[in-house]
Protein backbone atom coordinates (compact mmCIF):
# COMPACT_ATOMS: atom_id res chain seq x y z
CA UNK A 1 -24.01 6.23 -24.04
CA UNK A 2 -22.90 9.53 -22.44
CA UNK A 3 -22.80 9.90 -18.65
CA UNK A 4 -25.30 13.05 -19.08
CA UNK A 5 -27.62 10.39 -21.12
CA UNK A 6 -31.23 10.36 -19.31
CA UNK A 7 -30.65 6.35 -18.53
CA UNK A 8 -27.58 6.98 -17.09
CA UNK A 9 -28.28 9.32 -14.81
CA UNK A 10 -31.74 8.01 -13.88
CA UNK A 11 -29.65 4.43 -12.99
CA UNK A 12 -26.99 6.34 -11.08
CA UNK A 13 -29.91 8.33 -8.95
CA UNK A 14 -31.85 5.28 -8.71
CA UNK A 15 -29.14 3.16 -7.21
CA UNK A 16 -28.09 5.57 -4.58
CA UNK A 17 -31.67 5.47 -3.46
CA UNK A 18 -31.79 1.85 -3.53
CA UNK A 19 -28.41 1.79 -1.49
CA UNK A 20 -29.79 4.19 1.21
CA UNK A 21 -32.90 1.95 1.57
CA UNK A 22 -30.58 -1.31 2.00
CA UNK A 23 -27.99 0.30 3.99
CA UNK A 24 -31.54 1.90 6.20
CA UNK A 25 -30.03 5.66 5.62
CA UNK A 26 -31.49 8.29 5.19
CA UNK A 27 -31.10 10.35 1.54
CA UNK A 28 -27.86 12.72 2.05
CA UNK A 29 -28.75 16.26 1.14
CA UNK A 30 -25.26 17.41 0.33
CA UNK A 31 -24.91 13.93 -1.55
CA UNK A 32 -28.26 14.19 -3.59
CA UNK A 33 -27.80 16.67 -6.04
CA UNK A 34 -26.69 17.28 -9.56
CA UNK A 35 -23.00 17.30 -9.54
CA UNK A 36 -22.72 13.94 -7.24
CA UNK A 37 -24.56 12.57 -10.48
CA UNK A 38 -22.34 14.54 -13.17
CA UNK A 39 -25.19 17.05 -14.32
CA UNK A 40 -26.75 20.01 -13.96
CA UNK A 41 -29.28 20.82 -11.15
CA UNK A 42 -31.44 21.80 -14.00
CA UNK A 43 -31.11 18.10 -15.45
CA UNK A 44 -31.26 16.75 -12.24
CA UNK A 45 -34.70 18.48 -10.86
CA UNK A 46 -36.00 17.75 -14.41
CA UNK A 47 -34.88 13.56 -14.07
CA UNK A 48 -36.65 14.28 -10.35
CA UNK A 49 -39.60 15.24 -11.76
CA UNK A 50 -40.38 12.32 -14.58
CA UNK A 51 -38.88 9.84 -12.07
CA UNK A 52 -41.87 10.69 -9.56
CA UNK A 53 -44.37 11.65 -12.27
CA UNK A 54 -44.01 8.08 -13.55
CA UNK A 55 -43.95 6.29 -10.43
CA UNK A 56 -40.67 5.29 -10.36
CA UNK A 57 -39.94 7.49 -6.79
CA UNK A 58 -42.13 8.82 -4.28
CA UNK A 59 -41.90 11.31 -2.04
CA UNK A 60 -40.15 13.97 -3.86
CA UNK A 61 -41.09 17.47 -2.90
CA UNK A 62 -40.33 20.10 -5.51
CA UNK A 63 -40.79 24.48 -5.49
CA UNK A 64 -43.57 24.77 -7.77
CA UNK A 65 -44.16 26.70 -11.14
CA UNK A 66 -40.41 25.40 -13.04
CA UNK A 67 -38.97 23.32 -10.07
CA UNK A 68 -36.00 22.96 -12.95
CA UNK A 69 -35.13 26.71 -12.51
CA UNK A 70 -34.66 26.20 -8.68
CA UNK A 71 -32.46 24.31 -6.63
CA UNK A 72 -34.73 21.21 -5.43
CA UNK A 73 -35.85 21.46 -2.26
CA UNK A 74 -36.12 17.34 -2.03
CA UNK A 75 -37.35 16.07 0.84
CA UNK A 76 -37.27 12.12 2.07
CA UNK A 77 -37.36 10.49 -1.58
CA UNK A 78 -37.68 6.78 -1.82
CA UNK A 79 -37.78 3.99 -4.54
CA UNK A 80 -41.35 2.60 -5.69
CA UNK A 81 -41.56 -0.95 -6.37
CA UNK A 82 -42.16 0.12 -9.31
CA UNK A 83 -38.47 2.15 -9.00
CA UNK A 84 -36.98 -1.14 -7.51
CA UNK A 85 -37.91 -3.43 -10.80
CA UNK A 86 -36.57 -0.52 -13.01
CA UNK A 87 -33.25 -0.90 -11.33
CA UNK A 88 -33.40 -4.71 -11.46
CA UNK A 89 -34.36 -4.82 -14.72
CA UNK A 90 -31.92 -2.34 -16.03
CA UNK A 91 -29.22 -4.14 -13.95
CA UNK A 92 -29.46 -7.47 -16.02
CA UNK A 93 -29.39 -5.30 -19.39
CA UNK A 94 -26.40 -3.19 -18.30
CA UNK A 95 -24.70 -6.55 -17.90
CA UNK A 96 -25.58 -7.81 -21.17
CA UNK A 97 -24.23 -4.67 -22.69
CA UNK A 98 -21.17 -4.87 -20.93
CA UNK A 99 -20.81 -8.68 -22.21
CA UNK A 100 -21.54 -7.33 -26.13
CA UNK A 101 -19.37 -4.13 -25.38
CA UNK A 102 -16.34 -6.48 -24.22
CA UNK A 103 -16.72 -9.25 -27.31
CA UNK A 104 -16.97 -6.36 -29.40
CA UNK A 105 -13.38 -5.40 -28.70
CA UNK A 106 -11.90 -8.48 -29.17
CA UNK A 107 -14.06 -9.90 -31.98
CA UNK A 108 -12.52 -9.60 -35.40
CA UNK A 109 -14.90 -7.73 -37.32
């Protein structure tokens, strides 16, 4: 799975959020863009944008018309519950990957 790959960065955006809300900070502007995730803004507005359309965050305000050919103009975004069983969920198979990915290496076939 590539670092760019929609999963990855929607589990890399997600947790951030999820660390603000347990650390009880507030979302970073200079920290909450593309490049602290390893994409474009482009890719990150457009991740923004099905993340909220789907539930998953809330909160997200976005320049109208293509918010993907602007720079974001996001404003107090926060997790769902919805956003917070994604991440929980995703956690457990992340670890199961990891667990194949490492027998993988060793096992002889």
């Amino acid at each position: 799975m590539s670092n760019k790959d929609f999963f990855a960065v929607t589990y890399k955006i997600l947790s951030y959020l999820k660390y603000c809300y347990e650390n009880d900070l507030e979302v970073d502007r200079n920290v909450f863009k593309g490049s602290t995730f390893g994409v474009s803004d482009k890719q990150f507005i457009k991740t923004l944008v099905y993340l909220r359309r789907d539930g998953i965050i809330k909160s997200a305000n976005f320049d109208k018309i293509r918010p993907w050919e602007r720079m974001a103009f996001v404003d107090s975004v926060e997790l769902t519950v919805k956003g917070f069983e994604y991440l929980k969920e995703n956690s457990m198979m992340r670890k199961a990957y990891k667990i194949f990915k490492e027998f993988r290496e060793w096992a002889p076939f």
